[in-house]
Protein backbone atom coordinates (compact mmCIF):
# COMPACT_ATOMS: atom_id res chain seq x y z
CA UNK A 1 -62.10 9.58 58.37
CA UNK A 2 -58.55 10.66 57.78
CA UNK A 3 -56.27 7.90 58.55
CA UNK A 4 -52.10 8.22 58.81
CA UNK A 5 -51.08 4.92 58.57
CA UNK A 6 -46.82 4.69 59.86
CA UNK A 7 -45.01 1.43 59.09
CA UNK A 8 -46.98 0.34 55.99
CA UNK A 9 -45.77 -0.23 52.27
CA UNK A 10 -48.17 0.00 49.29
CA UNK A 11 -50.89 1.51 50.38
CA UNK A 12 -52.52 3.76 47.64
CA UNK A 13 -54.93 6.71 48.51
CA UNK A 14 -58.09 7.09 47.29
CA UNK A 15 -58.61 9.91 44.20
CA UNK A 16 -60.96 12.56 45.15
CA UNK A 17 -63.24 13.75 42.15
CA UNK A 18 -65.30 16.39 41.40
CA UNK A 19 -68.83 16.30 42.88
CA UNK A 20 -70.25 19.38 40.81
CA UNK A 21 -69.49 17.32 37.61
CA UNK A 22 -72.02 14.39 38.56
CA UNK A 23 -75.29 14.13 36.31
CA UNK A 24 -78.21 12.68 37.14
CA UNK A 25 -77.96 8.50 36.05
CA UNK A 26 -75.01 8.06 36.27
CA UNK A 27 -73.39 5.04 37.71
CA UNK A 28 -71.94 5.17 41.52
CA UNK A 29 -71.03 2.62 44.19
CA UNK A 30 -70.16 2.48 47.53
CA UNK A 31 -68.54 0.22 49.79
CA UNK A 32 -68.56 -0.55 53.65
CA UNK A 33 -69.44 -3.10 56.10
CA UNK A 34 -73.30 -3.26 55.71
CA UNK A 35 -75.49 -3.57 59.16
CA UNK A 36 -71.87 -4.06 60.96
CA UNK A 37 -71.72 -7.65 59.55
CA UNK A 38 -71.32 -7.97 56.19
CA UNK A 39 -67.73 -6.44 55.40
CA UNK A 40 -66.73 -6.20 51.77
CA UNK A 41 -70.02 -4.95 50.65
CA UNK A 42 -70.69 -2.95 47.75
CA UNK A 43 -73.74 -1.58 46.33
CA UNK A 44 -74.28 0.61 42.98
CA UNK A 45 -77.06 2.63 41.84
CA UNK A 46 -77.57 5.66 39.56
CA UNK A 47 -76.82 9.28 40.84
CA UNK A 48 -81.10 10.02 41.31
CA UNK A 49 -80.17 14.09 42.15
CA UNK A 50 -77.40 16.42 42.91
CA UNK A 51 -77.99 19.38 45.31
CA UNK A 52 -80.92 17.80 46.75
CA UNK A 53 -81.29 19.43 50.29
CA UNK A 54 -82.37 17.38 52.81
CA UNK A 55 -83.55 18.26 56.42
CA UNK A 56 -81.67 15.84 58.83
CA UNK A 57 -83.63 14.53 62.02
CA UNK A 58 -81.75 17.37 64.21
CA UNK A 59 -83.13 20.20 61.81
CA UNK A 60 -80.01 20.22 59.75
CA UNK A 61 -80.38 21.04 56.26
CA UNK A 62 -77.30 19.61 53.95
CA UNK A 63 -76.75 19.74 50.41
CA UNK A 64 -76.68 15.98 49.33
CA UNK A 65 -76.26 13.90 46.31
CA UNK A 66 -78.96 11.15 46.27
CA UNK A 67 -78.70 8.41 45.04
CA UNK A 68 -80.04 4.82 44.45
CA UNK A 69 -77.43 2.76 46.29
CA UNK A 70 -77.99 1.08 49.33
CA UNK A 71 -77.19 2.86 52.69
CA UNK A 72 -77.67 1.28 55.75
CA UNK A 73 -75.68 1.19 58.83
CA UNK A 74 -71.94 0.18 58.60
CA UNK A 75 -71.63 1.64 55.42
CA UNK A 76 -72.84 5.19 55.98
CA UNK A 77 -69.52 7.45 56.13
CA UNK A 78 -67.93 5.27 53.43
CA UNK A 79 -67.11 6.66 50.31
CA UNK A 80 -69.35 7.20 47.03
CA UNK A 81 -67.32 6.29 43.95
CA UNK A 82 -68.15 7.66 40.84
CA UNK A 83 -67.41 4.88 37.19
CA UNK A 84 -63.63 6.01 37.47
CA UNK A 85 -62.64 4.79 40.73
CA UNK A 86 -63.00 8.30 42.27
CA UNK A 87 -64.51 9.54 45.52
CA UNK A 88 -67.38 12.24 44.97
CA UNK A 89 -69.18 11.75 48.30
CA UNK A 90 -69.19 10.45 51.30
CA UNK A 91 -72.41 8.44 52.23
CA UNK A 92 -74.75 9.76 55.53
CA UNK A 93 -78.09 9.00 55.15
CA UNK A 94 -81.25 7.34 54.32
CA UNK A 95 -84.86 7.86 54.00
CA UNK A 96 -86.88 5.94 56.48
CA UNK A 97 -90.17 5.78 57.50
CA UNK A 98 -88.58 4.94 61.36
CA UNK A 99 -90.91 2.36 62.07
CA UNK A 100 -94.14 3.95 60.83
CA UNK A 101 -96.10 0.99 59.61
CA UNK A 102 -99.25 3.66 58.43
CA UNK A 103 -96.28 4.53 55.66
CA UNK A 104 -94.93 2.58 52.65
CA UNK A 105 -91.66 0.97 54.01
CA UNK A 106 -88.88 3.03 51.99
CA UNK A 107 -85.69 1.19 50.07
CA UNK A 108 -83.69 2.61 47.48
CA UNK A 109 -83.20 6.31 48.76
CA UNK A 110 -79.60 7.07 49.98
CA UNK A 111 -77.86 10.25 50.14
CA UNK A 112 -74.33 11.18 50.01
CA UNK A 113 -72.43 14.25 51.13
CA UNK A 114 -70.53 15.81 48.38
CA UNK A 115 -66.64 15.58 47.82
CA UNK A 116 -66.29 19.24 46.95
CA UNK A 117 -68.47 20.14 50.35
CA UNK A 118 -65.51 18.60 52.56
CA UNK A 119 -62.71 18.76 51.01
CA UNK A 120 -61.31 21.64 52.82
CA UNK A 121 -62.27 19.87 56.13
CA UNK A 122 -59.99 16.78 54.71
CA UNK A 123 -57.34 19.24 53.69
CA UNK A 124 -57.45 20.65 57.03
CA UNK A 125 -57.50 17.39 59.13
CA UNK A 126 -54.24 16.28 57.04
CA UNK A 127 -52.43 19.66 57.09
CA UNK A 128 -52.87 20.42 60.72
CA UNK A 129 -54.87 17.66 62.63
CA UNK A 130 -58.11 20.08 62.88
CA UNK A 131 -60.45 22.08 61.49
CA UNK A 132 -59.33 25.54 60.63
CA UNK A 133 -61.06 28.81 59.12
CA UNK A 134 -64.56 27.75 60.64
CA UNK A 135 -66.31 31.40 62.34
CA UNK A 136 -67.75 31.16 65.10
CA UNK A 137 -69.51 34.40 66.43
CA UNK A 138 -69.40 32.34 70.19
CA UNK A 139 -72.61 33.40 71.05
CA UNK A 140 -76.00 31.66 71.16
CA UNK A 141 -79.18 33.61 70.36
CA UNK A 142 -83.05 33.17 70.03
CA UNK A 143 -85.70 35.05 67.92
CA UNK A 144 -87.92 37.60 69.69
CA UNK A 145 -90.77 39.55 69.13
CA UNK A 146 -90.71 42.12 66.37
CA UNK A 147 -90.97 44.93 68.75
CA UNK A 148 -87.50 44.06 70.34
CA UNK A 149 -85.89 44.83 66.43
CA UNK A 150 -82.52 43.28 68.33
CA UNK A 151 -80.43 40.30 68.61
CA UNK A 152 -81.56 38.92 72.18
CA UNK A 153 -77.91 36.65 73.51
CA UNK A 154 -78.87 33.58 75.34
CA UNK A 155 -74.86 32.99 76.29
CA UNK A 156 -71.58 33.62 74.70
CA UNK A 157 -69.12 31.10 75.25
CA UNK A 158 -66.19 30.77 77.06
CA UNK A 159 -62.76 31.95 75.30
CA UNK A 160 -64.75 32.97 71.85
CA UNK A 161 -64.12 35.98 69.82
CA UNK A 162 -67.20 36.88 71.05
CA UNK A 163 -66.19 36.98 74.73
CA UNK A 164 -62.90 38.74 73.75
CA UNK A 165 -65.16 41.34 71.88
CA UNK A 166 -67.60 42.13 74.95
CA UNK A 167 -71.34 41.04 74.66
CA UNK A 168 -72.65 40.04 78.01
CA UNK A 169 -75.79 37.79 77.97
């Protein structure tokens, strides 16, 4: 989150450091409210692997920093501080077996999106309130057979460079 705070005195932003300048052990924390209920919580682990990509449960695959500190709800989307005091990620996920009792139960895995990854997303949220310089072809498409050697459209959405350019589904 970027948040714009009017009326307030002596608030300091965070620093943002460099993600690409992590190495594997060392030292990183993160704060957050833990489960929703425990505010003021911090955990701190070792940095276990950077550019570690990781296949989310929609199919996503992100570039993540993983890492041994704790992530559980509530403190997912806080920040990952590296020794200095500066943020190099921003927590999002956790291993889990989701439920799966036939599986060791799973602790100490946590990932972390990486500083350098959004910071043009921040910029853009604080310059201009949104995110800018994103393409977007406007069209949604599906793989065929081999003989069709083409790009089969499903859609193309409404008011997209795509529309303006002409494809019809």
């Amino acid at each position: 989150a970027v948040l714009k705070i009017d009326g307030v005195s002596g608030l300091k932003p965070v620093v943002l450091g460099d993600s690409d300048d992590l190495v594997v052990g060392e030292t990183v924390c993160t704060i957050g409210n833990a489960l929703g209920s425990l505010s003021f919580s911090l955990t701190s682990g070792a940095v276990s692997a950077t550019g570690r990509s990781v296949t989310m449960s929609d199919g996503t695959v992100m570039n993540m920093i993983q890492t041994e500190c704790t992530i559980n709800s509530g403190n997912s989307g806080g920040p990952l501080f590296d020794s200095y005091g500066r943020v190099v990620g921003i927590t999002s996920a956790k291993l889990s077996n989701n439920g799966d009792t036939s599986n060791a139960t799973i602790e100490g895995i946590g990932f972390a999106i990486p500083i350098n990854d959004v910071i043009d997303i921040i910029t853009d949220y604080m310059r201009v309130g949104y995110v800018t310089g994103r393409p977007s072809m406007g069209i949604e498409v599906r793989a065929v057979s081999d003989e069709w050697q083409q790009v089969l459209v499903n859609s193309v959405e409404a008011g997209s460079c795509a529309e303006t350019a002409g494809p019809r589904q």
